[in-house]
PDB file of N, CA and C in Angstrom:
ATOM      1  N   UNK A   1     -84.309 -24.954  52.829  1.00  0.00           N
ATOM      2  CA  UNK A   1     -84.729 -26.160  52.152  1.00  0.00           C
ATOM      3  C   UNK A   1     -84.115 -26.135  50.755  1.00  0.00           C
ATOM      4  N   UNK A   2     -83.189 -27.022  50.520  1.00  0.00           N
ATOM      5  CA  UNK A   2     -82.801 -27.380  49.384  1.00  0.00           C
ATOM      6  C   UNK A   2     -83.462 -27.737  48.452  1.00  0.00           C
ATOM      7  N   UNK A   3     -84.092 -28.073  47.399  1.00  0.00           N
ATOM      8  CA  UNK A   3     -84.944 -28.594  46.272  1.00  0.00           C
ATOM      9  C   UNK A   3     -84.013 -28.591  44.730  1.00  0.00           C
ATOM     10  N   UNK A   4     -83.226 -29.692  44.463  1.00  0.00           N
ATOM     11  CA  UNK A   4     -82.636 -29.588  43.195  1.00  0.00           C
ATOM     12  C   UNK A   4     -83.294 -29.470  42.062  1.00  0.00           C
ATOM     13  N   UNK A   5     -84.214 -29.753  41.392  1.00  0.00           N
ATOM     14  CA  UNK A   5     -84.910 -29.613  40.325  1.00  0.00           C
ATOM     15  C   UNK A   5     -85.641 -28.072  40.704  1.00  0.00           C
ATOM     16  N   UNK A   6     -86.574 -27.751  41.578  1.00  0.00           N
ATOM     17  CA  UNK A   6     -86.194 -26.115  41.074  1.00  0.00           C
ATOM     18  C   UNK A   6     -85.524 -25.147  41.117  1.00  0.00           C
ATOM     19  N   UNK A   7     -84.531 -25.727  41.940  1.00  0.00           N
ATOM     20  CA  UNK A   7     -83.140 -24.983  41.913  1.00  0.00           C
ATOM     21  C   UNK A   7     -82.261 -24.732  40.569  1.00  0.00           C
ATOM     22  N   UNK A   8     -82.362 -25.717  39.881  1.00  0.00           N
ATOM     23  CA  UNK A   8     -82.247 -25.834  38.871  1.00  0.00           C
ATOM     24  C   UNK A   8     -83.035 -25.150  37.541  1.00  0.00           C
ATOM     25  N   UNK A   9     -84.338 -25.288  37.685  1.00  0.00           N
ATOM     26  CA  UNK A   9     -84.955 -24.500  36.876  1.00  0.00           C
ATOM     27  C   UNK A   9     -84.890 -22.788  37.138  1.00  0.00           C
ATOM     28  N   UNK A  10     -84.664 -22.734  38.516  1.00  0.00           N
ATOM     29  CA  UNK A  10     -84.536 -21.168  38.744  1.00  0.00           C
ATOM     30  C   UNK A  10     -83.082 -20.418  38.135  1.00  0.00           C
ATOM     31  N   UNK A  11     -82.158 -21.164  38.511  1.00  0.00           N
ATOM     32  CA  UNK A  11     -80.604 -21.063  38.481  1.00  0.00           C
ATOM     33  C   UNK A  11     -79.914 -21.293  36.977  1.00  0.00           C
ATOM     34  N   UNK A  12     -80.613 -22.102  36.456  1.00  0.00           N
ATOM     35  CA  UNK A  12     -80.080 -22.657  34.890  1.00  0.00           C
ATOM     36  C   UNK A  12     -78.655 -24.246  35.837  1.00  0.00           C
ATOM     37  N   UNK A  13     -78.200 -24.821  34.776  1.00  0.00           N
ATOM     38  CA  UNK A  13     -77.513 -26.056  35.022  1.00  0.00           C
ATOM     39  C   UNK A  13     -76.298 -25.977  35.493  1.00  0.00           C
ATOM     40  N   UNK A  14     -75.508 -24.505  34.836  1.00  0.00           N
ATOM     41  CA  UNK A  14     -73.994 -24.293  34.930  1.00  0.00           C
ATOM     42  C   UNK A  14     -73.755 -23.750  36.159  1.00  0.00           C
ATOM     43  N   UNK A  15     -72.941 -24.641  36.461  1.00  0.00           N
ATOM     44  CA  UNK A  15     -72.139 -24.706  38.019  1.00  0.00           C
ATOM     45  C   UNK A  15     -73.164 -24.980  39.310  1.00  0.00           C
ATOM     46  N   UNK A  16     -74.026 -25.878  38.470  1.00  0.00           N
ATOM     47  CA  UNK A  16     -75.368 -26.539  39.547  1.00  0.00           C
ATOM     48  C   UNK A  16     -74.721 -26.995  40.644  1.00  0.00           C
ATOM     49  N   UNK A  17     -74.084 -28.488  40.714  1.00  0.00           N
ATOM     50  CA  UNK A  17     -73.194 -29.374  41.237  1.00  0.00           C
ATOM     51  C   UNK A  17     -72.500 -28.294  42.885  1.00  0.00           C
ATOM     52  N   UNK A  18     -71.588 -27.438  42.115  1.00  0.00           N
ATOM     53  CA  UNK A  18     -70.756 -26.383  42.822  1.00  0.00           C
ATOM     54  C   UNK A  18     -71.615 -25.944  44.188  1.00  0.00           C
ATOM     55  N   UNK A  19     -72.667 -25.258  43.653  1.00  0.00           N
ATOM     56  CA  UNK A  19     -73.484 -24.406  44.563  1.00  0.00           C
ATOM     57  C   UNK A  19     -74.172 -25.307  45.293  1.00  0.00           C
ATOM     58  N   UNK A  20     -74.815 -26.898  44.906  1.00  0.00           N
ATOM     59  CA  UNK A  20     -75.276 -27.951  45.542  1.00  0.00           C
ATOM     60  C   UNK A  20     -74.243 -28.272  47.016  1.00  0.00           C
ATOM     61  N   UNK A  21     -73.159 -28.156  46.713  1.00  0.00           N
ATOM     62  CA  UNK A  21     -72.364 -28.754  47.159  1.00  0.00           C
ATOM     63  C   UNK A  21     -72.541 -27.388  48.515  1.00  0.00           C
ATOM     64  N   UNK A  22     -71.854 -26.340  47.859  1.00  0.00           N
ATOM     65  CA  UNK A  22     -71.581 -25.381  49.306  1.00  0.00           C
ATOM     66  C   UNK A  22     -72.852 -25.189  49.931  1.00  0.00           C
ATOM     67  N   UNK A  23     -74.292 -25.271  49.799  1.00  0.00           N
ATOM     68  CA  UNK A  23     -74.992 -25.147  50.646  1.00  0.00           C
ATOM     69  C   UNK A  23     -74.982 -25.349  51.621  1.00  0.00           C
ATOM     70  N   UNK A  24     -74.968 -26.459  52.064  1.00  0.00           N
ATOM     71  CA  UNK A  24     -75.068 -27.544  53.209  1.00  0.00           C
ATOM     72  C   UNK A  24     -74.229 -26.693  54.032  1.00  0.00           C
ATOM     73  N   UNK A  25     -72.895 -26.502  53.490  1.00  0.00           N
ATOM     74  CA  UNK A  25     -71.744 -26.260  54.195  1.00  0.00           C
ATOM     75  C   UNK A  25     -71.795 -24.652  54.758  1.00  0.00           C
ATOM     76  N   UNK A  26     -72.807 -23.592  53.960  1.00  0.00           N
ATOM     77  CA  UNK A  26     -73.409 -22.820  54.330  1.00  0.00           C
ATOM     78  C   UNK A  26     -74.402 -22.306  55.596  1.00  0.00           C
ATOM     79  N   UNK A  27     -75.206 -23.268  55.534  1.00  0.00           N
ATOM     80  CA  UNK A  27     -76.705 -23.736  56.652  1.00  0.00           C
ATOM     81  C   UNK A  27     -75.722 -23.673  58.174  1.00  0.00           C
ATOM     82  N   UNK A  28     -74.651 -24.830  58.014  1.00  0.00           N
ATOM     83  CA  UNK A  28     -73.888 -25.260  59.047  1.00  0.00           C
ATOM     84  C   UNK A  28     -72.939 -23.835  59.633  1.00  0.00           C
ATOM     85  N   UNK A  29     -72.423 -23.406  58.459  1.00  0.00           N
ATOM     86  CA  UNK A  29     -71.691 -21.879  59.400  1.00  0.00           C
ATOM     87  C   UNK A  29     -72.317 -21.018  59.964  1.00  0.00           C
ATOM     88  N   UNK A  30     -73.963 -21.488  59.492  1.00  0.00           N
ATOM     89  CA  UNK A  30     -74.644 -19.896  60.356  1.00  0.00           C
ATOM     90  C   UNK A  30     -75.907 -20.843  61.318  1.00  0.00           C
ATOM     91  N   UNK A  31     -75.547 -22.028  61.581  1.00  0.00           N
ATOM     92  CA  UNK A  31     -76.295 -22.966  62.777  1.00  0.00           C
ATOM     93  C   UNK A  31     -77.740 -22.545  61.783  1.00  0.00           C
ATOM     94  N   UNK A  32     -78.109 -22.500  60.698  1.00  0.00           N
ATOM     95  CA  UNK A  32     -79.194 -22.646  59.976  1.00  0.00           C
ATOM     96  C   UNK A  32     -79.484 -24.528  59.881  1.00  0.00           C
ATOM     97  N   UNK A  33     -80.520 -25.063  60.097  1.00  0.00           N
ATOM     98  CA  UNK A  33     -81.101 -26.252  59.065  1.00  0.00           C
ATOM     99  C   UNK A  33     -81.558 -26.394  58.376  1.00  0.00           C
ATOM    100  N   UNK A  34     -80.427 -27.346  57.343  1.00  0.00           N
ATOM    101  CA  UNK A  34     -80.293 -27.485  55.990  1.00  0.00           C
ATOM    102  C   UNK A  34     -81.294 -28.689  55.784  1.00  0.00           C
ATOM    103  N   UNK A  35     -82.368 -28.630  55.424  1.00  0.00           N
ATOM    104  CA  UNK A  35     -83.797 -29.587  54.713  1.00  0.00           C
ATOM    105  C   UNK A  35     -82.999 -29.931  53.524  1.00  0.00           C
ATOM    106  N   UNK A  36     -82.829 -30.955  52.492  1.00  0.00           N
ATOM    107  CA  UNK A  36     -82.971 -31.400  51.475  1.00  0.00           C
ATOM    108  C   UNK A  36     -83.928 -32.485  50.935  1.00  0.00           C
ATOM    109  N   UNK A  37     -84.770 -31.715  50.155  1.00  0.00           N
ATOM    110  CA  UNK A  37     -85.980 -31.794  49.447  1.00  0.00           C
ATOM    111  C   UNK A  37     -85.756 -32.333  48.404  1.00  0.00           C
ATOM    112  N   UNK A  38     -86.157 -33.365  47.905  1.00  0.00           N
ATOM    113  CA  UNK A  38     -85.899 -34.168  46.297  1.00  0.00           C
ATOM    114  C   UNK A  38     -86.486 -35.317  46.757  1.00  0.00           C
ATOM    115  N   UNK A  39     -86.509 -36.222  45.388  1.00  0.00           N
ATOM    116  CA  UNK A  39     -87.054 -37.697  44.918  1.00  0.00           C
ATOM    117  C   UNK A  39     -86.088 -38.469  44.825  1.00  0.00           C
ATOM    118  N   UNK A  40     -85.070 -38.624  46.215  1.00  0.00           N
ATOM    119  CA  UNK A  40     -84.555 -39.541  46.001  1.00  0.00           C
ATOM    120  C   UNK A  40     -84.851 -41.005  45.557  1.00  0.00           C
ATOM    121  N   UNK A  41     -86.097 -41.235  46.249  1.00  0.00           N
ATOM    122  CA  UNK A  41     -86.598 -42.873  45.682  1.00  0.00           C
ATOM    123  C   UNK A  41     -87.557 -43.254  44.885  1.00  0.00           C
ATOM    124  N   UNK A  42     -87.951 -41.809  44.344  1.00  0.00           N
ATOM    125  CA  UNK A  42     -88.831 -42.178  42.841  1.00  0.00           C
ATOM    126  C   UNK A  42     -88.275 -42.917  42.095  1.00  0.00           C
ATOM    127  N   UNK A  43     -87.864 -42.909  41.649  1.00  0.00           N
ATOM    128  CA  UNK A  43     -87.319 -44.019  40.641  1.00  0.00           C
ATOM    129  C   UNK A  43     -87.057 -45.164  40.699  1.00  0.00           C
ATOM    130  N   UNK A  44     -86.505 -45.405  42.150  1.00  0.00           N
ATOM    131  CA  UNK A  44     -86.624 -46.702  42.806  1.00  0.00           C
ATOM    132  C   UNK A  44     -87.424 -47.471  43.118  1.00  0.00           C
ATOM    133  N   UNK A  45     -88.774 -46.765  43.673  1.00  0.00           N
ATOM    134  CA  UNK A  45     -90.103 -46.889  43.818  1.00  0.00           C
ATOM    135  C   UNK A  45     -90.736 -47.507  42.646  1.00  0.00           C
ATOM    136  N   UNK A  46     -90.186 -46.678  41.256  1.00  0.00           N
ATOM    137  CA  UNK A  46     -91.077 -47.078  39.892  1.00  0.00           C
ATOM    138  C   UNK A  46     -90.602 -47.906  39.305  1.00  0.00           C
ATOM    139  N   UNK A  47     -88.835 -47.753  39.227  1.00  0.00           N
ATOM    140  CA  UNK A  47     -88.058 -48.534  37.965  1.00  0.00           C
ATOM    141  C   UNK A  47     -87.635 -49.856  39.081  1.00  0.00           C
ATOM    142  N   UNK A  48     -87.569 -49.631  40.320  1.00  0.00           N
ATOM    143  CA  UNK A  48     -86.693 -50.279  40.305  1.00  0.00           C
ATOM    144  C   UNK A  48     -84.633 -50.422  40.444  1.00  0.00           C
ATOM    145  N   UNK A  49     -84.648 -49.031  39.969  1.00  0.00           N
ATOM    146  CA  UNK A  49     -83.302 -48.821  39.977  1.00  0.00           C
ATOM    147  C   UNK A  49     -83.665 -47.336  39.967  1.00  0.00           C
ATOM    148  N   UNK A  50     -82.186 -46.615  40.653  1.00  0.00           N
ATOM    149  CA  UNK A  50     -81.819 -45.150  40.980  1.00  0.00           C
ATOM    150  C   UNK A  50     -81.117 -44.301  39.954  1.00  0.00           C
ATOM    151  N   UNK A  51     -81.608 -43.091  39.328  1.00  0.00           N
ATOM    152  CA  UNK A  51     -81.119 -42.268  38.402  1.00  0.00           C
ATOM    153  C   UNK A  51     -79.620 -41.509  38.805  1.00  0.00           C
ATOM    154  N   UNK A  52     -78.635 -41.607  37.939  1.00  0.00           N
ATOM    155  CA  UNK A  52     -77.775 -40.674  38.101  1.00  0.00           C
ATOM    156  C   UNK A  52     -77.803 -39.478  39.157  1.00  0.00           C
ATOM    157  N   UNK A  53     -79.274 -38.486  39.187  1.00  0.00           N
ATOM    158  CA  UNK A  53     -79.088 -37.631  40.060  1.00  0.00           C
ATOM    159  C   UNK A  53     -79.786 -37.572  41.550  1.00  0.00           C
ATOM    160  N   UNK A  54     -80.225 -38.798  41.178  1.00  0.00           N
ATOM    161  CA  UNK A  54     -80.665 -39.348  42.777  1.00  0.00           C
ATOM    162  C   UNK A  54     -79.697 -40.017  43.530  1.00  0.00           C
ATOM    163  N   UNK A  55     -79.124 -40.681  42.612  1.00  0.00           N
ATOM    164  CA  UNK A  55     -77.818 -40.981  44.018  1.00  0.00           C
ATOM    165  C   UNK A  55     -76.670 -40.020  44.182  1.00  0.00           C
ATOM    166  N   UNK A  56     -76.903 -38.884  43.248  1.00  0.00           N
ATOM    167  CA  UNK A  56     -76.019 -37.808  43.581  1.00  0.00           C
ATOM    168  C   UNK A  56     -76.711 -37.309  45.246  1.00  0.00           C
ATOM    169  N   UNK A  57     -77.726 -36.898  44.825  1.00  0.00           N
ATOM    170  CA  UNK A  57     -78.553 -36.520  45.812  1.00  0.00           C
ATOM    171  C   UNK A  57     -78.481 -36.903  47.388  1.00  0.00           C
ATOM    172  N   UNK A  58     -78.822 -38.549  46.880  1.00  0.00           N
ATOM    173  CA  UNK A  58     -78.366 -39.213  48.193  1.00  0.00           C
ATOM    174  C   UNK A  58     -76.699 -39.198  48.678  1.00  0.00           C
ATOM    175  N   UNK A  59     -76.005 -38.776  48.536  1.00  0.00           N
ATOM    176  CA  UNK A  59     -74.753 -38.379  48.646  1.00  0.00           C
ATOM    177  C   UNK A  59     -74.734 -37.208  49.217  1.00  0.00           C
ATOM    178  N   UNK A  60     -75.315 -36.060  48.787  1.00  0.00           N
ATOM    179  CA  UNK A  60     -75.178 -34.904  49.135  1.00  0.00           C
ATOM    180  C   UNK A  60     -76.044 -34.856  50.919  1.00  0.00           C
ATOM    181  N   UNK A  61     -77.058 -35.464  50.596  1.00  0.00           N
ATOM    182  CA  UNK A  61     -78.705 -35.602  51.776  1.00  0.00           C
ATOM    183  C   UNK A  61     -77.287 -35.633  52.992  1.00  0.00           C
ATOM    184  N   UNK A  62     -76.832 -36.588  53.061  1.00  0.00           N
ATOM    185  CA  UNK A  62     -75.531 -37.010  54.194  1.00  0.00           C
ATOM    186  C   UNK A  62     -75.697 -35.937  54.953  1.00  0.00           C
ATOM    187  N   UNK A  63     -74.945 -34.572  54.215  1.00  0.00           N
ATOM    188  CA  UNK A  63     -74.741 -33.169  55.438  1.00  0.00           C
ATOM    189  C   UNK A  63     -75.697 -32.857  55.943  1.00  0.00           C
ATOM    190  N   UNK A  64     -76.657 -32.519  55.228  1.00  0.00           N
ATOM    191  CA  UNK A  64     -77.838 -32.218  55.565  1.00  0.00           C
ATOM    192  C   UNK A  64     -78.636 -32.368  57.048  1.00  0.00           C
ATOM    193  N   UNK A  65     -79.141 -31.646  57.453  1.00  0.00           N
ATOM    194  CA  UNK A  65     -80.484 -32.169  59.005  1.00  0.00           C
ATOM    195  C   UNK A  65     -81.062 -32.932  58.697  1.00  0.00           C
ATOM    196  N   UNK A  66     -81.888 -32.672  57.391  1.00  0.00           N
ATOM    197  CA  UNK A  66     -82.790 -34.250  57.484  1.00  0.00           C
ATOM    198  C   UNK A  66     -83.012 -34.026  55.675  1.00  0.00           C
ATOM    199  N   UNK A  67     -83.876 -35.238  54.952  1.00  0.00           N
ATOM    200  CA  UNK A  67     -83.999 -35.738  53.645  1.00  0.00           C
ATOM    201  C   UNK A  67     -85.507 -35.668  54.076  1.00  0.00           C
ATOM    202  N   UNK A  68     -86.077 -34.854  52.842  1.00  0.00           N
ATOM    203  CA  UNK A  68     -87.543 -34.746  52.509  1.00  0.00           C
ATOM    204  C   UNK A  68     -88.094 -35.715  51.685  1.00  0.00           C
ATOM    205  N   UNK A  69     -88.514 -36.862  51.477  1.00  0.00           N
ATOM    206  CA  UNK A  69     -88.903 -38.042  50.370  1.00  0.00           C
ATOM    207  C   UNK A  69     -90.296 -36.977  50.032  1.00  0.00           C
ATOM    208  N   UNK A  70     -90.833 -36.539  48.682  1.00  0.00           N
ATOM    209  CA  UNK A  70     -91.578 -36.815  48.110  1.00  0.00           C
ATOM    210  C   UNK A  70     -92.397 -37.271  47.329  1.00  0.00           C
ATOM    211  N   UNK A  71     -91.792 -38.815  47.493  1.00  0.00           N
ATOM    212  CA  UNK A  71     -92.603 -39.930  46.854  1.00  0.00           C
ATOM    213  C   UNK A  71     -92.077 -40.841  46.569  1.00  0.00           C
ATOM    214  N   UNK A  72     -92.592 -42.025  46.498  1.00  0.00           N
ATOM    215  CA  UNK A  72     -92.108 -43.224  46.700  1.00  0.00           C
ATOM    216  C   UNK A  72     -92.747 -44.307  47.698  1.00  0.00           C
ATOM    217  N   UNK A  73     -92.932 -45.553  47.762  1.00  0.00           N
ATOM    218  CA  UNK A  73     -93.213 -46.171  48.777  1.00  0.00           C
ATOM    219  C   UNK A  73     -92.475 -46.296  50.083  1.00  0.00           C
ATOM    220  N   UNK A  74     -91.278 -45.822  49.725  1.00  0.00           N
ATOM    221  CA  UNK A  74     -90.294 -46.069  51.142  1.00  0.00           C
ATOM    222  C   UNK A  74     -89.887 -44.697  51.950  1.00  0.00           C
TER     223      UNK A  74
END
């Protein structure tokens, strides 16, 4: 299970992106499923419009087995 924000807090910021990226591609070489966990539609849900790292997110979700929503109406 992927989770960017405490991945982030665990990891620190530098070369976040990088390691985001090869996961997925990780999960898949060893027939593991890759969960990605985040708020993609919080913001959407609240503002109205999607933050910089939520539509990163939703970009990345793609490889992934499946997208975890924790929160949001949708």
């Amino acid at each position: 299970m992927i989770a960017r924000g405490d991945f982030a807090a665990q990891s620190g910021s530098a070369g976040l992106a990088e390691i985001l990226e090869e996961l997925p591609w990780l999960g898949e070489a060893v027939y593991i499923p890759v969960i990605w966990a985040t708020q993609v539609l919080e913001s959407v849900a609240q503002k109205g419009a999607r933050s910089r790292p939520e539509f990163t997110d939703a970009a990345m979700a793609v490889r992934a087995g499946c997208v975890m929503l924790t929160k949001g109406l949708y």
